[in-house]
Structure formats: structure tokens, C-alpha cells
C-alpha atoms as a PDB file:
ATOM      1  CA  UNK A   1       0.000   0.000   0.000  1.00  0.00           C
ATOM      2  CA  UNK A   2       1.142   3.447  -0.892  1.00  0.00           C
ATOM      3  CA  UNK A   3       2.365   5.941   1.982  1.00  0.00           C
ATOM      4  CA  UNK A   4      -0.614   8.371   0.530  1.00  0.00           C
ATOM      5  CA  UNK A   5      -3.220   5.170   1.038  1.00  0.00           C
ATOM      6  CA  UNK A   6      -2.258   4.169   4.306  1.00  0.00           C
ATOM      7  CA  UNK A   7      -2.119   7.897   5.202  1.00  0.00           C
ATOM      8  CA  UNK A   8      -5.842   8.508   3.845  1.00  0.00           C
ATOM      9  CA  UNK A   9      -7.207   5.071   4.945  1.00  0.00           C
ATOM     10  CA  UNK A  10      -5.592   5.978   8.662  1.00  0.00           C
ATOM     11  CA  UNK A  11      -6.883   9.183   9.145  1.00  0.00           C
ATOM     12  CA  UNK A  12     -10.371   7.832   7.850  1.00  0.00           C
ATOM     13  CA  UNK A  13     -10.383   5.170  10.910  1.00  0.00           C
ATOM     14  CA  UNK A  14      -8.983   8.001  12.884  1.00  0.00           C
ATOM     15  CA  UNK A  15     -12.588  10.279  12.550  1.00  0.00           C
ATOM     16  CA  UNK A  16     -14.476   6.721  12.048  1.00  0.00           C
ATOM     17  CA  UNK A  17     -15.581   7.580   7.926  1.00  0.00           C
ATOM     18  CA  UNK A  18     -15.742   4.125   7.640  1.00  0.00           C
ATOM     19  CA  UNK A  19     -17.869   4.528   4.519  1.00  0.00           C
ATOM     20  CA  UNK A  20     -14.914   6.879   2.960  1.00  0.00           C
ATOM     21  CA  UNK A  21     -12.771   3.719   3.490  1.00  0.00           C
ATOM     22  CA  UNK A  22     -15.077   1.558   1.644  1.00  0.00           C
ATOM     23  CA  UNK A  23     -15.662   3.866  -1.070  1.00  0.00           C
ATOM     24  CA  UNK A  24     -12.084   4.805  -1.674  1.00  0.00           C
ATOM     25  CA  UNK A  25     -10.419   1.223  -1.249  1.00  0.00           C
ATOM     26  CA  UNK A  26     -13.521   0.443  -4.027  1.00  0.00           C
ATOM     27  CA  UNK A  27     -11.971   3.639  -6.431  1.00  0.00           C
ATOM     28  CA  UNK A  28      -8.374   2.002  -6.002  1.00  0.00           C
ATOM     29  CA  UNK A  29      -9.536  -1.491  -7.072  1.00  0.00           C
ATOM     30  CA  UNK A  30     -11.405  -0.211  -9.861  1.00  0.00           C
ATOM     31  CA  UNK A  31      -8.960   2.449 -11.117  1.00  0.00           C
ATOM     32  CA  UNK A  32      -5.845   0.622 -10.407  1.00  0.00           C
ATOM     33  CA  UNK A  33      -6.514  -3.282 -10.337  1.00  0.00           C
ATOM     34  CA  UNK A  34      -5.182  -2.313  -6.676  1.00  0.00           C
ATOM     35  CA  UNK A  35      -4.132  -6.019  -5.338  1.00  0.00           C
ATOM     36  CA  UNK A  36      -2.466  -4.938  -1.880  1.00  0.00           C
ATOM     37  CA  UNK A  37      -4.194  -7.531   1.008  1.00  0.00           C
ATOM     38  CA  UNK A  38      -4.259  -4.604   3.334  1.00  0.00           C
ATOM     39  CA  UNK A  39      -6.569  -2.398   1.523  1.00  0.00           C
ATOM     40  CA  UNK A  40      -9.026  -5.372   1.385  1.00  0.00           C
ATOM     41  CA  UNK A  41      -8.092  -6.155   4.849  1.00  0.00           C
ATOM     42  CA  UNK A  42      -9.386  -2.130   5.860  1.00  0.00           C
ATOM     43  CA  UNK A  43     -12.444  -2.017   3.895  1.00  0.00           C
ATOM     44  CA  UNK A  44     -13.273  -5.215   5.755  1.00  0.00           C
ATOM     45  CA  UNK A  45     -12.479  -3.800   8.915  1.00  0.00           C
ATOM     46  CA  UNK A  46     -14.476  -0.613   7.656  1.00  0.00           C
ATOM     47  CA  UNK A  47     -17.500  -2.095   6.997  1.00  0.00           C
ATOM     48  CA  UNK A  48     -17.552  -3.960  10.004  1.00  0.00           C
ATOM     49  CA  UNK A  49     -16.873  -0.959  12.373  1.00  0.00           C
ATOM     50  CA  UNK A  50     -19.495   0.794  10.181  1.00  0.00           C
ATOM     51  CA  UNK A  51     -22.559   0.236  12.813  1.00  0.00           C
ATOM     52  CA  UNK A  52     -24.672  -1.265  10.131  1.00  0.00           C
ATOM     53  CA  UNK A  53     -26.455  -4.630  11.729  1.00  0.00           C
ATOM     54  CA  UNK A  54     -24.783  -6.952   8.670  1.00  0.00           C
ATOM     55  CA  UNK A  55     -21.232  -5.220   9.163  1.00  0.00           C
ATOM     56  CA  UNK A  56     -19.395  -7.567  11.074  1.00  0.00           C
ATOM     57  CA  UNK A  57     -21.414 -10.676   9.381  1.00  0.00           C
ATOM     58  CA  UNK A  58     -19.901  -8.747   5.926  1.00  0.00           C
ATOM     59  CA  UNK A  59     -16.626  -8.361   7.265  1.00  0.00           C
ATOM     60  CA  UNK A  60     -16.028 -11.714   8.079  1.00  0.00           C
ATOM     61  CA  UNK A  61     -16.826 -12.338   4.704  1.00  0.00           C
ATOM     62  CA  UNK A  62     -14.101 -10.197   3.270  1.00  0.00           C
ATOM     63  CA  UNK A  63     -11.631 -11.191   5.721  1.00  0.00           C
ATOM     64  CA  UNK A  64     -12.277 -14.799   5.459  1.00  0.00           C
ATOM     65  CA  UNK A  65     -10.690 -14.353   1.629  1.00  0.00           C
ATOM     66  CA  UNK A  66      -7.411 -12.987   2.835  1.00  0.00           C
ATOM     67  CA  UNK A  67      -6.936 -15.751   5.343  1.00  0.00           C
ATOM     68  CA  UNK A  68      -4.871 -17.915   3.598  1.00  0.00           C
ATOM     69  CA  UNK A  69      -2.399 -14.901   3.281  1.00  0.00           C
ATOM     70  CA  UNK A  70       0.440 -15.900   5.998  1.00  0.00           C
ATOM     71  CA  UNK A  71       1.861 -12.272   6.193  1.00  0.00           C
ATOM     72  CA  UNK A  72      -1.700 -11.300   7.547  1.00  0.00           C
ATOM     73  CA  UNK A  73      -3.231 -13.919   9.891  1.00  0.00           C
ATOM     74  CA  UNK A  74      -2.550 -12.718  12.916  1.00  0.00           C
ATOM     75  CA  UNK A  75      -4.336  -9.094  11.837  1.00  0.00           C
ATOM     76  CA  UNK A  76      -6.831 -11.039  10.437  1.00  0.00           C
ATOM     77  CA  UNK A  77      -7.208 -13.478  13.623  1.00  0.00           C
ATOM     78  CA  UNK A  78      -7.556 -10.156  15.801  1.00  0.00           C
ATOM     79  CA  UNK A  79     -10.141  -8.239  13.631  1.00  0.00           C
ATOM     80  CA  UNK A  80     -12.150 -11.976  12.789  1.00  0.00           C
ATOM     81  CA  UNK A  81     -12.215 -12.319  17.061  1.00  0.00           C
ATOM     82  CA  UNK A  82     -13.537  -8.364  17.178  1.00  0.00           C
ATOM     83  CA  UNK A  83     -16.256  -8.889  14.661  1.00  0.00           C
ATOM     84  CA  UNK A  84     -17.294 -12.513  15.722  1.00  0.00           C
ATOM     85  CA  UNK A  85     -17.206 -11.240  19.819  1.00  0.00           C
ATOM     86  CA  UNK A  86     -19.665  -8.595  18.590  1.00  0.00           C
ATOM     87  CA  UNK A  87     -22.031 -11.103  16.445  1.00  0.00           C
ATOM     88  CA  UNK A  88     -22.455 -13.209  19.525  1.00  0.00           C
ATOM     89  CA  UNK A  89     -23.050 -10.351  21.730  1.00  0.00           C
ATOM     90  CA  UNK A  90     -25.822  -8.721  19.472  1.00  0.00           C
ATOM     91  CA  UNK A  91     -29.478  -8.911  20.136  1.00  0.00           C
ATOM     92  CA  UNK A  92     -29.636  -7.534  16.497  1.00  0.00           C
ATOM     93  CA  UNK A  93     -27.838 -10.006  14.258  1.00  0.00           C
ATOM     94  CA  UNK A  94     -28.021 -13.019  16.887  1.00  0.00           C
ATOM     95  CA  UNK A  95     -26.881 -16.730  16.145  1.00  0.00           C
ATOM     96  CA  UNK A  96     -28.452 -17.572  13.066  1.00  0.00           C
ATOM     97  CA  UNK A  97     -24.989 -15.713  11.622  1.00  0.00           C
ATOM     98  CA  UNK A  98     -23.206 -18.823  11.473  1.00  0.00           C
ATOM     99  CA  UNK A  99     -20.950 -18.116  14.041  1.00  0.00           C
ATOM    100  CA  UNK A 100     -20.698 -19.821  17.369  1.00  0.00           C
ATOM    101  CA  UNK A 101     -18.705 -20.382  20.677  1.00  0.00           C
ATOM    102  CA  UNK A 102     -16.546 -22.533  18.889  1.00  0.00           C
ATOM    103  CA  UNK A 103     -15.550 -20.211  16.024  1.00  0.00           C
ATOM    104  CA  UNK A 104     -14.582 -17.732  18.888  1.00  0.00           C
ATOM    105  CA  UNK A 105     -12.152 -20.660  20.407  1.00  0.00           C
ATOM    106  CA  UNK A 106     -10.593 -21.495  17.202  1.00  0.00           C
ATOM    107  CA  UNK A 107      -9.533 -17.734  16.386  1.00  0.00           C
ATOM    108  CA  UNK A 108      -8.068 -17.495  19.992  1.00  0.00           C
ATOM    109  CA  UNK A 109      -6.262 -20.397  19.030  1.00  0.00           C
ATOM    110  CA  UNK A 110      -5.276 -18.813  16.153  1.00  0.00           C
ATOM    111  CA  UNK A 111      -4.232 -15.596  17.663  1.00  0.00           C
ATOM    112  CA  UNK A 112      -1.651 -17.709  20.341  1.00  0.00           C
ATOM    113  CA  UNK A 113      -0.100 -19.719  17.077  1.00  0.00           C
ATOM    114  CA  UNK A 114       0.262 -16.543  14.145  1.00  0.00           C
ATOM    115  CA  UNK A 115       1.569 -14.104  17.371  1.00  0.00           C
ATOM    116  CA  UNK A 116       5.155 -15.206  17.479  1.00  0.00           C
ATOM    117  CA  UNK A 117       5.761 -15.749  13.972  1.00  0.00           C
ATOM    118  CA  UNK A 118       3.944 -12.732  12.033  1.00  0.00           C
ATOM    119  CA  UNK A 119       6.322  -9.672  10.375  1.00  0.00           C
ATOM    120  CA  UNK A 120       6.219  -6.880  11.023  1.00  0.00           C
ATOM    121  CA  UNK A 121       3.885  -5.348   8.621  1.00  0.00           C
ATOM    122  CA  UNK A 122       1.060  -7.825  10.302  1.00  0.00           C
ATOM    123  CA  UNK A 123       1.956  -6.382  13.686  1.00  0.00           C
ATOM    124  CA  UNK A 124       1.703  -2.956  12.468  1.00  0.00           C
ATOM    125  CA  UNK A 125      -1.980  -3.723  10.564  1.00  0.00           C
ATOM    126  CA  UNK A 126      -2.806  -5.814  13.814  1.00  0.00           C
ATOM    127  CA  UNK A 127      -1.848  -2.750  16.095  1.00  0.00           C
ATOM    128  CA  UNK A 128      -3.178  -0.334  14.163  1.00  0.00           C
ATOM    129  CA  UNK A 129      -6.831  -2.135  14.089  1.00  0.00           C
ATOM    130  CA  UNK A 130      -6.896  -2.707  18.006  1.00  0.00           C
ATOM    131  CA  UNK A 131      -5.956   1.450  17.847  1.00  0.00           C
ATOM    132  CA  UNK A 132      -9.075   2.038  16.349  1.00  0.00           C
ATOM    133  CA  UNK A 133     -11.159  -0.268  18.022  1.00  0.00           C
ATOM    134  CA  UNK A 134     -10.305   1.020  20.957  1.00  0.00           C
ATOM    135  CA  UNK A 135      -8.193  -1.877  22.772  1.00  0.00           C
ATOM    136  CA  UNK A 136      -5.204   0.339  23.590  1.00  0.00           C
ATOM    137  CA  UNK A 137      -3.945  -2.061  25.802  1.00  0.00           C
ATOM    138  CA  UNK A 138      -3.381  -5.002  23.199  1.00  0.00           C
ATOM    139  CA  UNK A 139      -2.363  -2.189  20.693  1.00  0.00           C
ATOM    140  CA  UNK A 140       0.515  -1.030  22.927  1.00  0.00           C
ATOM    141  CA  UNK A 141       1.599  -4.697  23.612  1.00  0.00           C
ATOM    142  CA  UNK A 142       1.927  -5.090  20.187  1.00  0.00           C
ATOM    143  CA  UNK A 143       3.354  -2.219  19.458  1.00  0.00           C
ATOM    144  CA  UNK A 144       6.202  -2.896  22.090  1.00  0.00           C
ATOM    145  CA  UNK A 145       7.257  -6.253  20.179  1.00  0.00           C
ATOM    146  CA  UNK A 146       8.628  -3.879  17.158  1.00  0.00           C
ATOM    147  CA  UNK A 147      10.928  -2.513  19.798  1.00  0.00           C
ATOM    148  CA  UNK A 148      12.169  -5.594  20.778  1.00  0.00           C
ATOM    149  CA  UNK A 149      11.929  -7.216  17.090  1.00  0.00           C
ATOM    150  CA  UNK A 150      15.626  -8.417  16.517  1.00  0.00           C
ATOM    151  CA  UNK A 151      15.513  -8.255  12.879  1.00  0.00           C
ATOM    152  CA  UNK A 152      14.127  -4.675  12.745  1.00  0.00           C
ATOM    153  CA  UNK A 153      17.555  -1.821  13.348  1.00  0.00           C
ATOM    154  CA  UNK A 154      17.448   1.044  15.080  1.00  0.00           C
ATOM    155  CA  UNK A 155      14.908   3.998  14.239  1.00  0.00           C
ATOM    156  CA  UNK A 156      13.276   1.145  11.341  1.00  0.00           C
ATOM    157  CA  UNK A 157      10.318   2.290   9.707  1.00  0.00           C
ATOM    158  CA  UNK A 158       8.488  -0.224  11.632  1.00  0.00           C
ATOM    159  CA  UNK A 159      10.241   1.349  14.694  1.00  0.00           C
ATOM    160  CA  UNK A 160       8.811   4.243  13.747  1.00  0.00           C
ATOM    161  CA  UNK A 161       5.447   3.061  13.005  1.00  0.00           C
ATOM    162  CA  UNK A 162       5.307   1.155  16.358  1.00  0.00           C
ATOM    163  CA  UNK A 163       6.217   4.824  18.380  1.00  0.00           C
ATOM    164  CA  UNK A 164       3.395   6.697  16.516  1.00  0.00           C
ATOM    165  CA  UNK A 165       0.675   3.499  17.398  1.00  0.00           C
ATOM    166  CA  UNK A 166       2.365   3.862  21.184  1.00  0.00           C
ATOM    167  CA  UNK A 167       1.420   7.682  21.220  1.00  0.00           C
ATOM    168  CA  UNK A 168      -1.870   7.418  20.402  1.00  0.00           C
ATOM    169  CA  UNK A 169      -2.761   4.906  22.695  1.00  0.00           C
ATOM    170  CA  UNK A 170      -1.312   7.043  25.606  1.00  0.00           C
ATOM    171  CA  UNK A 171      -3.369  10.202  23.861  1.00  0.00           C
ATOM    172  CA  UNK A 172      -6.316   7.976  23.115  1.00  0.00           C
ATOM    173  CA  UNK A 173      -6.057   6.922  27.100  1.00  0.00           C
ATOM    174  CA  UNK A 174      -5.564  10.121  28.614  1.00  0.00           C
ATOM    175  CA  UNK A 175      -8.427  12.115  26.691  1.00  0.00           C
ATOM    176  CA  UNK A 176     -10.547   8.569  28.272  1.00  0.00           C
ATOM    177  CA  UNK A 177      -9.123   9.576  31.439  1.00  0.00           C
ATOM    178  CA  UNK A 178     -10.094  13.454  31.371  1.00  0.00           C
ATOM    179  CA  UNK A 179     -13.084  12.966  29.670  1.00  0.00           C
ATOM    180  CA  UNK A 180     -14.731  10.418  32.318  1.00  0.00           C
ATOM    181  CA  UNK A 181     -15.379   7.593  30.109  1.00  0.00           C
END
């Protein structure tokens, strides 16, 4: 993904336009033949974050066709848990979504196997998505393993990437904090 896309697509989760997202990661597959996993991988998120009942039932759709993509399972394990936590929580889309306790168990499951082994670019996507959902506890954990990733040298992009997530957790936490949430 292009610096300007991940730019754009970022600040669109930032001020939650999810339907911008959706809209322009549509224009770059149409205009472009765009083929990058992680645009699919944020309109997916998008849509599901978008507060429509089918959302997350959509999403799983979407990310279910970038699973077999090793770079990006454990992004796509996170965001999968997110959106299947919040089918089985709805009274609006209920159990008839063909998700269930054990689907839930498997992606945890998941989540323990791709976390030791996944690049850095899935622990910045899988960061980044627990940023904007809110989790900034999980986002700053991962965000502190591309500190300590030995492959990664000093002041890496990815270094780099992980100190910006790490900031706005700590802003994202302390307007929480003042604002009495």
C-alpha cells in the first residue's frame, strides 16, 4: 500500500468515515486493479466498524478471503475475534450468523499460534486495528514487540510506526481519562 493510502485510509479510521474507506479502497480497485491484502483487509475492517447490523457478518466475509495470506493472519485473527465477539453479543444479528462459541475458540487459538511468527507489517496492521477499536492495551503490547523485534535496526520504519501506534494509545487513554469515560 502506498504511503498516501495508508495515510488517507488511517486518518479515515482516525474520525471513524468508515464509509470513505469503503468507497475509496472500491476507487483504487477499480482504477488501479489495486491487489495490496491490506486495503481489502481495511475495507473489511471498515465495513464492520461501520454500525450497520450486517457489518461484522460482511466483514467476516471479506476477511475470510485474505486468510490464507500468511503475512496477515494474525491481523486477520484479531479483527475476525472483534467482529465474531460482537455477532455473539448482538441482540440484532443473533446466532443464526453462522458463528458460534466454537468459532470464537478457534480464532483465539489462532491468535496464540500466528503471534510469534507474524512480520512486522502484520503487527503494524494488527496494532493499528486494536488502535481504532479502541483496545489500547493489546495495541501497545503489540506495538512494544517492534521494539524488541531483533531483525528490525534502530529507528526502522516499523520502529517508527510502532512509536506513533504507542502515542496514540497514551493520547487515546488520557483524553478517556479526562473525559470520564
Amino acid at each position: 500500500m502506498s504511503k498516501e493510502t495508508k495515510n488517507l485510509i488511517y486518518y479515515y479510521l482516525h474520525r471513524e468515515w468508515y464509509s470513505q474507506i469503503v468507497q475509496y479502497c472500491d476507487n483504487l480497485s477499480k482504477n488501479g486493479g489495486n491487489k495490496d491484502p491490506s486495503t481489502l483487509y481495511w475495507k473489511a475492517v471498515a465495513i464492520g466498524l461501520s454500525g450497520k447490523p450486517k457489518g461484522p457478518n460482511e466483514a467476516l466475509k471479506l476477511l475470510e478471503v485474505l486468510r490464507g495470506r500468511k503475512d496477515l493472519i494474525y491481523p486477520i485473527a484479531i479483527a475476525m475475534k472483534y467482529f465474531t465477539e460482537i455477532i455473539l453479543t448482538s441482540s440484532i444479528i443473533g446466532p443464526s450468523s453462522g458463528v458460534d462459541r466454537e468459532t470464537l475458540d478457534m480464532l483465539k487459538s489462532e491468535i496464540s499460534a500466528a503471534e510469534d511468527i507474524t512480520k512486522e507489517g502484520g503487527l503494524i496492521l494488527a496494532a493499528r486495528f486494536c488502535l481504532y477499536t479502541k483496545d489500547f492495551t493489546l495495541a501497545l503490547e503489540i506495538s512494544n514487540k517492534l521494539y524488541s523485534s531483533k531483525t528490525s535496526s534502530m529507528n526502522s520504519v516499523f520502529e517508527l510506526e510502532g512509536m506513533c501506534i504507542e502515542h496514540w494509545c497514551i493520547l487515546n487513554q488520557i483524553q478517556e481519562d479526562t473525559s470520564g469515560k
